[in-house]
C-alpha atoms as a PDB file:
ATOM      1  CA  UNK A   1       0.000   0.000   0.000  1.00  0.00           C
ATOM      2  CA  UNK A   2       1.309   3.488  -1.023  1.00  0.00           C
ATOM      3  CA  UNK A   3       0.711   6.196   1.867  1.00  0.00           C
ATOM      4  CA  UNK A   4       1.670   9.610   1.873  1.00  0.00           C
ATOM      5  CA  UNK A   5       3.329  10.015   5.036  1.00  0.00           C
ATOM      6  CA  UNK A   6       4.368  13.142   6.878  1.00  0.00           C
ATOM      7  CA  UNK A   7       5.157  13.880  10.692  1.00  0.00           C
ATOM      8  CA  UNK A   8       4.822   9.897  11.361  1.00  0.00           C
ATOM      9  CA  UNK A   9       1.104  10.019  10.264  1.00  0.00           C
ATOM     10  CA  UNK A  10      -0.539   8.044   7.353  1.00  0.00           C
ATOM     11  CA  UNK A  11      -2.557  10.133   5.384  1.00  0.00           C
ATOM     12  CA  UNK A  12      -4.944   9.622   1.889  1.00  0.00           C
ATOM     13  CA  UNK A  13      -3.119   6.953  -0.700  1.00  0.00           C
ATOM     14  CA  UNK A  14      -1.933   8.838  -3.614  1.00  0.00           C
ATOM     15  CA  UNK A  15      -4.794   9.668  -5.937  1.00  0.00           C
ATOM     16  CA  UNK A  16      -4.297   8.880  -8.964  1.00  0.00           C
ATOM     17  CA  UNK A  17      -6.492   9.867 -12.810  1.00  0.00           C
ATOM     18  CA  UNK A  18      -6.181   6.312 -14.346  1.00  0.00           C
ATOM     19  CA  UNK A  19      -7.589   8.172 -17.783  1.00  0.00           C
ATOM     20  CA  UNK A  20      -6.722  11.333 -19.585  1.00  0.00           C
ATOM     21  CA  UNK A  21      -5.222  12.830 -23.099  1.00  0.00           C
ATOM     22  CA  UNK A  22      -3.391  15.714 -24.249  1.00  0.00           C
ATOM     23  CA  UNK A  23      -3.202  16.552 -27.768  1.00  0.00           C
ATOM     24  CA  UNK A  24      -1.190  19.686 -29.379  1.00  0.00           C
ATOM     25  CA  UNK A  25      -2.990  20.738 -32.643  1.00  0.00           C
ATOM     26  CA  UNK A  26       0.727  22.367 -33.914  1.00  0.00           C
ATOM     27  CA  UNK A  27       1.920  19.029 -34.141  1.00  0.00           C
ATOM     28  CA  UNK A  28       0.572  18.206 -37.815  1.00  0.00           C
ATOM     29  CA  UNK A  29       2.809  14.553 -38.134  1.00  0.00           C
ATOM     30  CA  UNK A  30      -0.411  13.640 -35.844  1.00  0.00           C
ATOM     31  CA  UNK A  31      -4.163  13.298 -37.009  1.00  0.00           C
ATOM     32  CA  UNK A  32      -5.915  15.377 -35.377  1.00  0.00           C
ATOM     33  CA  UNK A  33      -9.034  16.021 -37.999  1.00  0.00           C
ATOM     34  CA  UNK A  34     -11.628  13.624 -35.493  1.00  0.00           C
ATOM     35  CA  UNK A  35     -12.007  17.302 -33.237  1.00  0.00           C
ATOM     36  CA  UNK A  36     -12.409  19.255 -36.171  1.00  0.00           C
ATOM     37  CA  UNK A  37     -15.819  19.081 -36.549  1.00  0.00           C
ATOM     38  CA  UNK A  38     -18.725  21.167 -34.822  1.00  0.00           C
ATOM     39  CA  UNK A  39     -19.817  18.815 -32.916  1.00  0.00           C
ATOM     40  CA  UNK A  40     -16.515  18.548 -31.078  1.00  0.00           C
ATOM     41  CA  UNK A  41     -15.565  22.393 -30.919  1.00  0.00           C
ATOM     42  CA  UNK A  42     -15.616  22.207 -26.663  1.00  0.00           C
ATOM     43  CA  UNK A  43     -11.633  19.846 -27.554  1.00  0.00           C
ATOM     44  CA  UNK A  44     -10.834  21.536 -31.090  1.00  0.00           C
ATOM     45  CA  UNK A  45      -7.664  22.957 -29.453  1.00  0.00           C
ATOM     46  CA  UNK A  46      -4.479  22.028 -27.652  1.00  0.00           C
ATOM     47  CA  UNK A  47      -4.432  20.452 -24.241  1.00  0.00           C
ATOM     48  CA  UNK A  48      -1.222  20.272 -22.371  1.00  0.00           C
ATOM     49  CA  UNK A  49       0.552  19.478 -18.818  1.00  0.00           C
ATOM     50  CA  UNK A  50      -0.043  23.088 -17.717  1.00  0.00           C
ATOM     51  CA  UNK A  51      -3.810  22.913 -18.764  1.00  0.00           C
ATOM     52  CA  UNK A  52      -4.530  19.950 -16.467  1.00  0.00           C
ATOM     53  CA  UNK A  53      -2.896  20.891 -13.705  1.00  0.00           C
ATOM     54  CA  UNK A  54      -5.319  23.476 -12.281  1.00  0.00           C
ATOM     55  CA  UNK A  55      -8.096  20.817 -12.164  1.00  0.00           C
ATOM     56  CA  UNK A  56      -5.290  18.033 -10.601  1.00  0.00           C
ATOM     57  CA  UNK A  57      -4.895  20.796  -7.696  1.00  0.00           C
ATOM     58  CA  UNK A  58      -8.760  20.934  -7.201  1.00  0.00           C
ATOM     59  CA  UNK A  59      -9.626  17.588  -7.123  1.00  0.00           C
ATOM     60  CA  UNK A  60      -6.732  16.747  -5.344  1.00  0.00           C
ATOM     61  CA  UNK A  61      -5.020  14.402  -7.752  1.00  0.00           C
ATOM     62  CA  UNK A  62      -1.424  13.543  -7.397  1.00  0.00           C
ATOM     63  CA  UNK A  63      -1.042  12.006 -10.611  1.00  0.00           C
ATOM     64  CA  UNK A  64      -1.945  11.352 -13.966  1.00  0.00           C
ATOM     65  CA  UNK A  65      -2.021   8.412 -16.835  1.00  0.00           C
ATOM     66  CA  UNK A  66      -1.633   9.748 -20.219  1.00  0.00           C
ATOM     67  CA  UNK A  67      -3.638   7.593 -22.901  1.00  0.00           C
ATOM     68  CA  UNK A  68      -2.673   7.831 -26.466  1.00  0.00           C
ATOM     69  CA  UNK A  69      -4.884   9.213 -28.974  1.00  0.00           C
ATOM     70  CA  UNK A  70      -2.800   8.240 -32.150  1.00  0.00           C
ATOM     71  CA  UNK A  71      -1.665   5.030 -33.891  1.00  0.00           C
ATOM     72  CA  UNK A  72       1.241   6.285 -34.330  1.00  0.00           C
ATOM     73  CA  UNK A  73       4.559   5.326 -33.009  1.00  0.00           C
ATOM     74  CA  UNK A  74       5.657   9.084 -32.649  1.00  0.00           C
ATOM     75  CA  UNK A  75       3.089   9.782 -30.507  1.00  0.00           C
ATOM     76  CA  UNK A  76       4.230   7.534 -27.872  1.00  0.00           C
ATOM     77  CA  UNK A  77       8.003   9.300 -27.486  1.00  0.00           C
ATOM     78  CA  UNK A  78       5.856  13.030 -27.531  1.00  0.00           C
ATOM     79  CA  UNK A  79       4.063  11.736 -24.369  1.00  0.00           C
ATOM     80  CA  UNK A  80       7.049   9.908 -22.927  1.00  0.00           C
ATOM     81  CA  UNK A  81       8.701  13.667 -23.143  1.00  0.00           C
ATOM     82  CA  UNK A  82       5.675  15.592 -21.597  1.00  0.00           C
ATOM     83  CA  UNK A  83       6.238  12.553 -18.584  1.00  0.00           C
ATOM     84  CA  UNK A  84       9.741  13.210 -18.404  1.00  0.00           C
ATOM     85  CA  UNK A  85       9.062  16.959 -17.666  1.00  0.00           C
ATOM     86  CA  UNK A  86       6.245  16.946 -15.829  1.00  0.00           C
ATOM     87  CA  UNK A  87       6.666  14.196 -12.806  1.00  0.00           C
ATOM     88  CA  UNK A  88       2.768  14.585 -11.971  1.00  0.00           C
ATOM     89  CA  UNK A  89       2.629  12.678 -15.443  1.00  0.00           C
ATOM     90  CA  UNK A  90       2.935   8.478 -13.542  1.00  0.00           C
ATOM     91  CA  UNK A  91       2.346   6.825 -16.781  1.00  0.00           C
ATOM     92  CA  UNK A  92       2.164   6.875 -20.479  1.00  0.00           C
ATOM     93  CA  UNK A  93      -0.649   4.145 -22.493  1.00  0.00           C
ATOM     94  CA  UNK A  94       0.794   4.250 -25.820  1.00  0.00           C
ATOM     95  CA  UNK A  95       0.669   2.620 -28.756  1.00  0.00           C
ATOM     96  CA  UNK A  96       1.909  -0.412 -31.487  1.00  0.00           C
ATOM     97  CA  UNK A  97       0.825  -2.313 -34.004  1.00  0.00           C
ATOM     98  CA  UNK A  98       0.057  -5.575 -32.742  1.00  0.00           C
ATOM     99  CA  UNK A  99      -0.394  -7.351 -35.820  1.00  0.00           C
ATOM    100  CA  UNK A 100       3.354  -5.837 -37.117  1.00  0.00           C
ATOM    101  CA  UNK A 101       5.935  -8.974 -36.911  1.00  0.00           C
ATOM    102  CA  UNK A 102       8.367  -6.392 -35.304  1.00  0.00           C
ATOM    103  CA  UNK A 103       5.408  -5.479 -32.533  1.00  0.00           C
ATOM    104  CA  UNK A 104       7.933  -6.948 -29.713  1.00  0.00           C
ATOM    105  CA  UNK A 105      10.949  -4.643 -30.839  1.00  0.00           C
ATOM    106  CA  UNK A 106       8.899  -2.194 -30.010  1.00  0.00           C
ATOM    107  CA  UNK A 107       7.668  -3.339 -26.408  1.00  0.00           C
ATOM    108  CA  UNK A 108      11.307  -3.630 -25.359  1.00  0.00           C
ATOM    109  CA  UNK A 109      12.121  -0.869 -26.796  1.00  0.00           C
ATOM    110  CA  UNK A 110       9.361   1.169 -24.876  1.00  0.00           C
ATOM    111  CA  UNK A 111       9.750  -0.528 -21.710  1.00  0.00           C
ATOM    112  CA  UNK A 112      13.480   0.678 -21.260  1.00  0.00           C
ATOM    113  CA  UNK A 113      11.483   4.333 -20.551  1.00  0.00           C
ATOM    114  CA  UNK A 114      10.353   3.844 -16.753  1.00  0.00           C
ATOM    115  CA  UNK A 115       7.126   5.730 -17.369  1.00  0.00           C
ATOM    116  CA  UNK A 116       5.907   3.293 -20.347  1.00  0.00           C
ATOM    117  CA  UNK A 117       3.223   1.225 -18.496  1.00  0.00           C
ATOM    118  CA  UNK A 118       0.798   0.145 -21.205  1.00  0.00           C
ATOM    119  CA  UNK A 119      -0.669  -0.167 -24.979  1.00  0.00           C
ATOM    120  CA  UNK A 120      -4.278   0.540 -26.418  1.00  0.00           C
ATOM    121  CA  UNK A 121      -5.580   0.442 -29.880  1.00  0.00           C
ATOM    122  CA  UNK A 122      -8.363   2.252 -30.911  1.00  0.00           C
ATOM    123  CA  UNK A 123     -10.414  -0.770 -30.928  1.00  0.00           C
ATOM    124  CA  UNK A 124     -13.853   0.806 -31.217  1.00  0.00           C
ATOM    125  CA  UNK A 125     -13.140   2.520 -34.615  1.00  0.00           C
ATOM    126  CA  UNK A 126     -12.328  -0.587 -36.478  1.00  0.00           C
ATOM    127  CA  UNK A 127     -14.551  -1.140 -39.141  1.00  0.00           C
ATOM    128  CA  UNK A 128     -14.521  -4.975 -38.168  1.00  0.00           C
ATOM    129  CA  UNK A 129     -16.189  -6.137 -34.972  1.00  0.00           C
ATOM    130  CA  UNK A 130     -14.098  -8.728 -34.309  1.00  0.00           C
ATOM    131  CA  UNK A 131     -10.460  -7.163 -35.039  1.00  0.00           C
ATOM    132  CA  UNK A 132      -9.456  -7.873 -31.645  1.00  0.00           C
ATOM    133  CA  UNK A 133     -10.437 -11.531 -31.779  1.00  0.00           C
ATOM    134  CA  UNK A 134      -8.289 -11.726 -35.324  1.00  0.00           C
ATOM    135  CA  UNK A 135      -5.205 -14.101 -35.549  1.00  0.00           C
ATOM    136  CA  UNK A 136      -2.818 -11.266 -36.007  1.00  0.00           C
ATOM    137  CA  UNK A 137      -4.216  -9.376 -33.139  1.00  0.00           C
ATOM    138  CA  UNK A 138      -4.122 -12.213 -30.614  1.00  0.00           C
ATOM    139  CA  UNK A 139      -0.512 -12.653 -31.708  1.00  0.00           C
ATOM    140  CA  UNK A 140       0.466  -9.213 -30.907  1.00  0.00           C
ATOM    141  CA  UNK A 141      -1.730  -9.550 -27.369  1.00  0.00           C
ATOM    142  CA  UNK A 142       0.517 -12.725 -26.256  1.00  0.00           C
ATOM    143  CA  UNK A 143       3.517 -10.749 -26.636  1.00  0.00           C
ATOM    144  CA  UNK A 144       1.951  -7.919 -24.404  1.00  0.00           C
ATOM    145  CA  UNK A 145       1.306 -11.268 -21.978  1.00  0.00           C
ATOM    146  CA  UNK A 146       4.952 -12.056 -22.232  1.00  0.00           C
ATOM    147  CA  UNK A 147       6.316  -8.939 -21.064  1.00  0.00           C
ATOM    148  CA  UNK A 148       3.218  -8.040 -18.696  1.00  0.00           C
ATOM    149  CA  UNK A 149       2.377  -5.040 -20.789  1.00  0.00           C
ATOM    150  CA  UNK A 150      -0.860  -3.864 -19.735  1.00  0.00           C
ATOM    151  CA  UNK A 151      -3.379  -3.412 -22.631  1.00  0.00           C
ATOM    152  CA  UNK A 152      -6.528  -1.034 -22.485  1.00  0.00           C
ATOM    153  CA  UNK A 153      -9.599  -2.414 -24.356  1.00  0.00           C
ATOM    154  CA  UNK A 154     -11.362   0.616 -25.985  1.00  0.00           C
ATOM    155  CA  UNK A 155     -14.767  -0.949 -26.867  1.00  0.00           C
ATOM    156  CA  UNK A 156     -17.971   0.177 -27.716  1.00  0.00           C
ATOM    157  CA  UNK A 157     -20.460  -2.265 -26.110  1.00  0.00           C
ATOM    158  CA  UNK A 158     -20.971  -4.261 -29.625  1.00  0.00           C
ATOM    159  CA  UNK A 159     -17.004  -5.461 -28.388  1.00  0.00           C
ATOM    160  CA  UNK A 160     -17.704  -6.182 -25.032  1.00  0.00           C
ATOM    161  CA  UNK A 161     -18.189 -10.018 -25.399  1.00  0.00           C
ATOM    162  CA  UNK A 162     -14.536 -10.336 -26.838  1.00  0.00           C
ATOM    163  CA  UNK A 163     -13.263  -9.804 -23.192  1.00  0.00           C
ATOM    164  CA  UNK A 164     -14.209 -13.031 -22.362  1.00  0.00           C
ATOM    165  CA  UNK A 165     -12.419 -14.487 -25.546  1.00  0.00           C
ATOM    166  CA  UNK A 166      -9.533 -12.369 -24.159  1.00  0.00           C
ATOM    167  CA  UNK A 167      -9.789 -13.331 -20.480  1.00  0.00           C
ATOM    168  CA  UNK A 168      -9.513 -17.319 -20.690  1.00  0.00           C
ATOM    169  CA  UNK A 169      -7.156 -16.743 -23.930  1.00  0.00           C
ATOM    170  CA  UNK A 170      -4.570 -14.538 -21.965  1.00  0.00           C
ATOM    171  CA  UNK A 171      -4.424 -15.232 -18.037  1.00  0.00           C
ATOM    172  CA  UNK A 172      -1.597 -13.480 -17.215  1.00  0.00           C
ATOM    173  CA  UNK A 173      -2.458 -10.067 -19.479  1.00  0.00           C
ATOM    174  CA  UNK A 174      -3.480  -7.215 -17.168  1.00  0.00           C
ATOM    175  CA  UNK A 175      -6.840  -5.781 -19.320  1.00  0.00           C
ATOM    176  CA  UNK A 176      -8.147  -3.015 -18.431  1.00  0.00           C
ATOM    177  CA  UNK A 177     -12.117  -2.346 -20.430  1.00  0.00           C
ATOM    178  CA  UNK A 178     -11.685   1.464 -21.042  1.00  0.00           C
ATOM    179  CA  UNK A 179     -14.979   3.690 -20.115  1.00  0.00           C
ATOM    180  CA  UNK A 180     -17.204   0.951 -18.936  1.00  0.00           C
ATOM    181  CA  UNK A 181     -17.344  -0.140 -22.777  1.00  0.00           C
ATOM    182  CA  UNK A 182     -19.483   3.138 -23.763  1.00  0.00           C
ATOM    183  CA  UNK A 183     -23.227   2.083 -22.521  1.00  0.00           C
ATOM    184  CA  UNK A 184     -25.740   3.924 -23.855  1.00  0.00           C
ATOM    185  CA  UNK A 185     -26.946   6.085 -20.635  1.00  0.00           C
ATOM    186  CA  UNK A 186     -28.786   8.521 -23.048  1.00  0.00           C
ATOM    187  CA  UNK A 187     -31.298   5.819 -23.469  1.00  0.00           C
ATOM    188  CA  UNK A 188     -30.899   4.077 -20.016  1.00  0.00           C
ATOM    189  CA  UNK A 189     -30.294   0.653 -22.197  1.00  0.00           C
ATOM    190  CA  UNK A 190     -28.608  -1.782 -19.474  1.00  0.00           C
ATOM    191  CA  UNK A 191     -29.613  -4.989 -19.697  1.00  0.00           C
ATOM    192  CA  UNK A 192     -27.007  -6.622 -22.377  1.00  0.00           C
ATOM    193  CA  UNK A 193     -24.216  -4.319 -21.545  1.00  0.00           C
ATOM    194  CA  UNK A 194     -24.874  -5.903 -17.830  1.00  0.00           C
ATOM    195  CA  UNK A 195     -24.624  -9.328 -19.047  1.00  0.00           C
ATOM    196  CA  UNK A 196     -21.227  -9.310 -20.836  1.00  0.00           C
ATOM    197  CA  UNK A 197     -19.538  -6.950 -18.021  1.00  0.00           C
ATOM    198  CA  UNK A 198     -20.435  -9.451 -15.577  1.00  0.00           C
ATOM    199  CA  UNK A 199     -19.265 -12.223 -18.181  1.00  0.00           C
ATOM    200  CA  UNK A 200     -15.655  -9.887 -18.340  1.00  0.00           C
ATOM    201  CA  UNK A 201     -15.830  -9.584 -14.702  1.00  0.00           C
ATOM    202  CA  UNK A 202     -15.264 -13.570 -14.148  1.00  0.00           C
ATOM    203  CA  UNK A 203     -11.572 -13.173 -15.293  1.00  0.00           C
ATOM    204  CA  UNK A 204      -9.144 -11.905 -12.351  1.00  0.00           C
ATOM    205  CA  UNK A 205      -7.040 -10.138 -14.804  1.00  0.00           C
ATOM    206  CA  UNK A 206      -9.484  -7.929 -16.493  1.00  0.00           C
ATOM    207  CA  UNK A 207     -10.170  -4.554 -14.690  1.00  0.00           C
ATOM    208  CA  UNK A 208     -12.212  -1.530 -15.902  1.00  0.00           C
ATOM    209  CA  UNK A 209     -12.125   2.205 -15.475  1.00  0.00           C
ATOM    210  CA  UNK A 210     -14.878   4.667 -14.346  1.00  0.00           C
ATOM    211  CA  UNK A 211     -14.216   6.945 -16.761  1.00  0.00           C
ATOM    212  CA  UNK A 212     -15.947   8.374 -19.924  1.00  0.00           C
ATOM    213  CA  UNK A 213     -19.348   8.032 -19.056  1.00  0.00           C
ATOM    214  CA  UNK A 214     -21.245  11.828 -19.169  1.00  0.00           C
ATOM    215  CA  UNK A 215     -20.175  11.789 -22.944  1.00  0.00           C
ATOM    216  CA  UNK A 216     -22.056   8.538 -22.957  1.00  0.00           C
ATOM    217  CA  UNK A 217     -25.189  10.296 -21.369  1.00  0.00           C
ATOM    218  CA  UNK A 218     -27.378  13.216 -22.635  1.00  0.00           C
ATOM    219  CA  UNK A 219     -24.382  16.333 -22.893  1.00  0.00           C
ATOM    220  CA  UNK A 220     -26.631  19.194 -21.447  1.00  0.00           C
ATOM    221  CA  UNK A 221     -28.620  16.939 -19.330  1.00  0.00           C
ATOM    222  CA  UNK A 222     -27.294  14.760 -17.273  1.00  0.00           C
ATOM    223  CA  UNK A 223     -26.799  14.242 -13.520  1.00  0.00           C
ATOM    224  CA  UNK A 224     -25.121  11.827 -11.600  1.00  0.00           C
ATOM    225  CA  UNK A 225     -28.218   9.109 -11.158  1.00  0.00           C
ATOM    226  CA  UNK A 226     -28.237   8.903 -14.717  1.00  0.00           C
ATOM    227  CA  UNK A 227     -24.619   7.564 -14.016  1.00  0.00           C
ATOM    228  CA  UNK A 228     -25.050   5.386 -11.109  1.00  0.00           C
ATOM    229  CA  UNK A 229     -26.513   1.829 -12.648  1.00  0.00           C
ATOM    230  CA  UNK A 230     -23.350   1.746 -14.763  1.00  0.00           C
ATOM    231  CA  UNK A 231     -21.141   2.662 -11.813  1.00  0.00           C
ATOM    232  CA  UNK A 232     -22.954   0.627  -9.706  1.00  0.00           C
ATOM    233  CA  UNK A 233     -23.332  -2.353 -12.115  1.00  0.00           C
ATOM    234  CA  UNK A 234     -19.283  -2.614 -12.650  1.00  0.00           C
ATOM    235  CA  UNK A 235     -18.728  -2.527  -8.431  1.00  0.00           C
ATOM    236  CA  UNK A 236     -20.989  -4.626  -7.617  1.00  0.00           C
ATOM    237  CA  UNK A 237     -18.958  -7.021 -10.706  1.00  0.00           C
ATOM    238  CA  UNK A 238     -15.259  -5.924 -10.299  1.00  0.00           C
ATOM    239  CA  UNK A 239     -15.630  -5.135  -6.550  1.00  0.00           C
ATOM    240  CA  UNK A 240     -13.192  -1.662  -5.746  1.00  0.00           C
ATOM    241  CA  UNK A 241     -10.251  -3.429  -6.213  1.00  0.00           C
ATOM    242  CA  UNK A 242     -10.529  -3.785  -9.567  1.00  0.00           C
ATOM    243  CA  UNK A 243     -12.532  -0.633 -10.697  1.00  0.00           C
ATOM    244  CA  UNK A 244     -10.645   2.632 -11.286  1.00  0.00           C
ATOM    245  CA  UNK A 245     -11.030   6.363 -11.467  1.00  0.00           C
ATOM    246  CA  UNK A 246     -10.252   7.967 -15.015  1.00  0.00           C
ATOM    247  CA  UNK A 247     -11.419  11.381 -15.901  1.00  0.00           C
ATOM    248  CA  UNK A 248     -11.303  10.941 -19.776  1.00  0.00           C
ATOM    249  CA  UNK A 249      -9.640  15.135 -19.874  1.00  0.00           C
ATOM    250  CA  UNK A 250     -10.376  16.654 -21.862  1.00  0.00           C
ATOM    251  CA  UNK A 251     -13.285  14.688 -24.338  1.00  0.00           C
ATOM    252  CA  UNK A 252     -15.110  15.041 -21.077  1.00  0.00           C
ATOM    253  CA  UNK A 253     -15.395  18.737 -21.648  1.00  0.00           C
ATOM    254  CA  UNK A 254     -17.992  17.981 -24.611  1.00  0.00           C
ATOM    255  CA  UNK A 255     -20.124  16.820 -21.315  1.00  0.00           C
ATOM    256  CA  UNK A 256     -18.783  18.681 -18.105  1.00  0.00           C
ATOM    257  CA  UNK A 257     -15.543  20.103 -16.742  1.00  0.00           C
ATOM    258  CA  UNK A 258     -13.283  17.615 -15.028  1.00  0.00           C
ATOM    259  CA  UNK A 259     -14.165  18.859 -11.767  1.00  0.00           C
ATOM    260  CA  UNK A 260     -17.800  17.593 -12.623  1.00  0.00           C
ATOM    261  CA  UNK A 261     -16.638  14.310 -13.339  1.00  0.00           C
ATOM    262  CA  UNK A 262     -15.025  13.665 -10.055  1.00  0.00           C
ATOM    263  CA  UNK A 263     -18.317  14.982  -7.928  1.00  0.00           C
ATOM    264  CA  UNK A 264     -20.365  12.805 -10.024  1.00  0.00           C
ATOM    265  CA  UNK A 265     -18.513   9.627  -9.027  1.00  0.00           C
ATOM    266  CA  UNK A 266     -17.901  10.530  -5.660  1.00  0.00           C
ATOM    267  CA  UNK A 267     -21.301  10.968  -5.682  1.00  0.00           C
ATOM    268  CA  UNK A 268     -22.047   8.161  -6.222  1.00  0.00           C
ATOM    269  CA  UNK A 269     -19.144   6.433  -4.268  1.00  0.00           C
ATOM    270  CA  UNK A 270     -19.246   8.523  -1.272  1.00  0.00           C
ATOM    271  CA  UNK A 271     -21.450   5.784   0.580  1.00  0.00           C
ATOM    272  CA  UNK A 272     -18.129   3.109   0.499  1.00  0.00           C
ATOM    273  CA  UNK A 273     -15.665   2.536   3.027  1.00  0.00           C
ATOM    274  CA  UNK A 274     -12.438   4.979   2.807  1.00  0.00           C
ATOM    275  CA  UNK A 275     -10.655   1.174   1.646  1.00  0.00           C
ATOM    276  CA  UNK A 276     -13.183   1.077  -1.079  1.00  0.00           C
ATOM    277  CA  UNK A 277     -12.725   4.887  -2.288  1.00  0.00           C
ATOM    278  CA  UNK A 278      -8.307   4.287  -1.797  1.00  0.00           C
ATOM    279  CA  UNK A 279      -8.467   1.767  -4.243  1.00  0.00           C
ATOM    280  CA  UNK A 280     -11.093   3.113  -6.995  1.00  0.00           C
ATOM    281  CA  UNK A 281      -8.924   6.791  -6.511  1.00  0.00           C
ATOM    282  CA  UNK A 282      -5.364   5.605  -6.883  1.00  0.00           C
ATOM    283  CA  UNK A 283      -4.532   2.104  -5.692  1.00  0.00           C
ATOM    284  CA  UNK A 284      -6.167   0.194  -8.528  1.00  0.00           C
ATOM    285  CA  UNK A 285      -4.098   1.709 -10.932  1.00  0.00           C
ATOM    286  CA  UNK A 286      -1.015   1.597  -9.106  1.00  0.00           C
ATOM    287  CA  UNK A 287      -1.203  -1.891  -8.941  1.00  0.00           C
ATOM    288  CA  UNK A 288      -2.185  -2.414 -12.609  1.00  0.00           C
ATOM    289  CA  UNK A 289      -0.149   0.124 -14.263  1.00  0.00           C
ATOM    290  CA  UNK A 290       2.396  -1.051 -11.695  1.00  0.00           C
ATOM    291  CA  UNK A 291       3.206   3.027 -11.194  1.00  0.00           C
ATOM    292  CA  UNK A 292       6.271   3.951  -9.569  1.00  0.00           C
ATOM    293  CA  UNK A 293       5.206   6.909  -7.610  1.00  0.00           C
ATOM    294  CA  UNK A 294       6.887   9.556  -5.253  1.00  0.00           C
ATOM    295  CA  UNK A 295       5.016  11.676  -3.152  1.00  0.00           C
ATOM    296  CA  UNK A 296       4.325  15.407  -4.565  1.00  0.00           C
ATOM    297  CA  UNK A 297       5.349  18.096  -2.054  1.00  0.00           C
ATOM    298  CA  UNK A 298       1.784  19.415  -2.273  1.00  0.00           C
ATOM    299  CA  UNK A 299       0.253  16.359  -0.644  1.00  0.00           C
ATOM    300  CA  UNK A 300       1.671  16.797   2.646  1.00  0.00           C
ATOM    301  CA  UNK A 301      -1.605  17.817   4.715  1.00  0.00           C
ATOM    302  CA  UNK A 302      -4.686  16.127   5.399  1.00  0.00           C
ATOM    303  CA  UNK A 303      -7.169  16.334   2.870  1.00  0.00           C
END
C-alpha cells in the first residue's frame, strides 16, 4: 500500500487519474481532424501538462495516466517527453501495431522508458467487430502477456463479449475495459451491456475504469443518477479493487468540466468505506499500471 506520510502520520493513498489525453494541434505529423468538426468544438484545441494541472490541484489528484490518442509510433516518445518533464505525469498508455511482426521490438524498446506502463488500440473505430479476436491481433496480445504489458480495451459495447475471448485466452495479461465499454446512458439501455460486463468480470485479470461516461449520457442533461446503474453495475462485478477512477480530460469537456466528473462519481461512491474509495482513486491503478510513484510536495496535509 502506497501512503503519503508526513510527521509519522498516514494520510490519503496517492490519488491517482487512471484516464486522460493531451493533444497539441501544432503538431501536424499527428491526425488530429476527429475534433475538427462542430460537434466537437468544446476539444478543437491544444491540451497540455499546464492545462490539467489546475483541475489536478482541485480535485486533489497527485497524478496522472496519459492515454494515447494516435496510432502512431511518434506519438508515444511526444508523451514519454511531456512525462519526463512533468513528474505529476505516472504513466504513459501508448501505442503499437500488434499485428506488425516487429510489434515486440517495439515493447522492449518502450519498456526501457520507466514511465511506459501500457498499450491501447483504438479498438472501437475498427470497421470490423471482431479485429481484436483476429489471428494477427491475438498474436500481438501474447507478446503484451509475455512482457506483462498492460493493454486497455477501448470498446464500444458491440465489443464487449470479446473480453471473455480475451480473459480465458490470456491469463496473465493485465486488461483493463476502457470507459465501462461506452453504454448507452442517453437511453438508459442496461440490460445486455450488464450481461457481458459481468461475463468480463469472471476473469481476475481484467479490470475496468470509471471513466468516460457523461459523454455517454445526454451532454446538457445529465446528472449523476443517470450515471449510477453503470457505476454501480461494474462494483458490484469488479468489486473496488478492480474498478478505477479515469477522468477521460479533456473529451469530457464535450459533457462537463473535469471537476464535474469527479463529484459525479464521488457521488455516487461517497457511501463506500475509505478502503473502497483508496483503491477506486489511486490504488487500482497503481497496482495495474504497476506506477512507480513519489510523493508530490503538495500532498503533505490532510485532505
Amino acid at each position: 500500500m502506497i501512503l503519503n506520510r508526513h510527521h509519522g502520520k498516514n494520510l490519503m493513498a496517492l490519488r491517482i487519474d487512471a484516464h486522460q489525453h493531451f493533444w497539441d494541434l501544432s503538431h501536424t505529423e499527428f491526425d488530429y481532424d476527429w475534433v475538427k468538426t462542430d460537434h466537437l468544438a468544446a476539444i478543437n484545441e491544444t491540451f497540455l501538462p499546464e492545462h490539467l494541472q489546475p483541475h489536478l490541484a482541485s480535485t486533489h489528484i497527485d497524478h496522472s495516466v496519459v492515454v494515447q490518442t494516435q496510432h502512431n509510433l511518434a506519438e508515444n516518445e511526444w508523451a514519454l517527453n511531456l512525462a519526463e518533464k512533468h513528474p505529476f505525469i505516472a504513466g504513459v498508455v501508448g501505442w503499437v501495431d500488434l499485428s506488425s511482426t516487429a510489434c515486440e521490438e517495439h515493447i522492449l524498446a518502450l519498456k526501457e522508458n520507466p514511465k511506459f506502463v501500457g498499450i491501447r488500440h483504438v479498438t472501437q473505430d475498427e470497421p470490423d467487430n471482431d479485429f481484436i479476436v483476429g489471428d494477427l491481433i491475438l498474436r500481438g496480445l501474447a507478446v503484451l502477456e509475455k512482457h506483462t504489458v498492460p493493454f486497455d480495451l477501448l470498446f464500444y459495447v458491440q465489443h464487449l463479449k470479446h473480453a471473455v475471448k480475451l480473459g480465458r485466452t490470456f491469463p496473465d495479461l493485465p486488461l483493463v475495459i476502457d470507459h465501462l465499454a461506452k453504454p448507452t446512458i442517453k437511453t438508459g439501455e442496461i440490460t445486455d451491456w450488464a450481461s457481458d460486463l459481468r461475463a468480463a468480470a469472471q476473469f481476475s485479470n481484467i479490470h475496468c475504469k470509471l471513466s468516460g461516461l457523461i459523454t455517454e449520457a445526454t451532454w446538457n442533461n445529465w446528472t449523476p443518477a443517470d450515471l449510477r446503474p453503470y457505476i454501480e453495475t461494474a462494483l458490484e462485478a469488479f468489486g473496488p479493487r478492480r474498478c478505477m477512477f479515469g477522468s477521460d480530460w479533456p473529451v469530457c469537456k464535450l459533457a462537463g468540466s473535469y471537476e464535474q466528473v469527479y463529484g459525479a462519481l464521488m457521488e455516487v461512491v461517497g457511501d463506500l468505506s475509505r478502503d473502497e474509495q483508496d483503491w477506486i482513486l489511486g490504488k487500482t491503478a497503481t497496482e495495474f499500471y504497476q506506477l512507480k510513484l513519489e510523493t508530490p510536495r503538495s500532498a503533505v496535509a490532510l485532505r
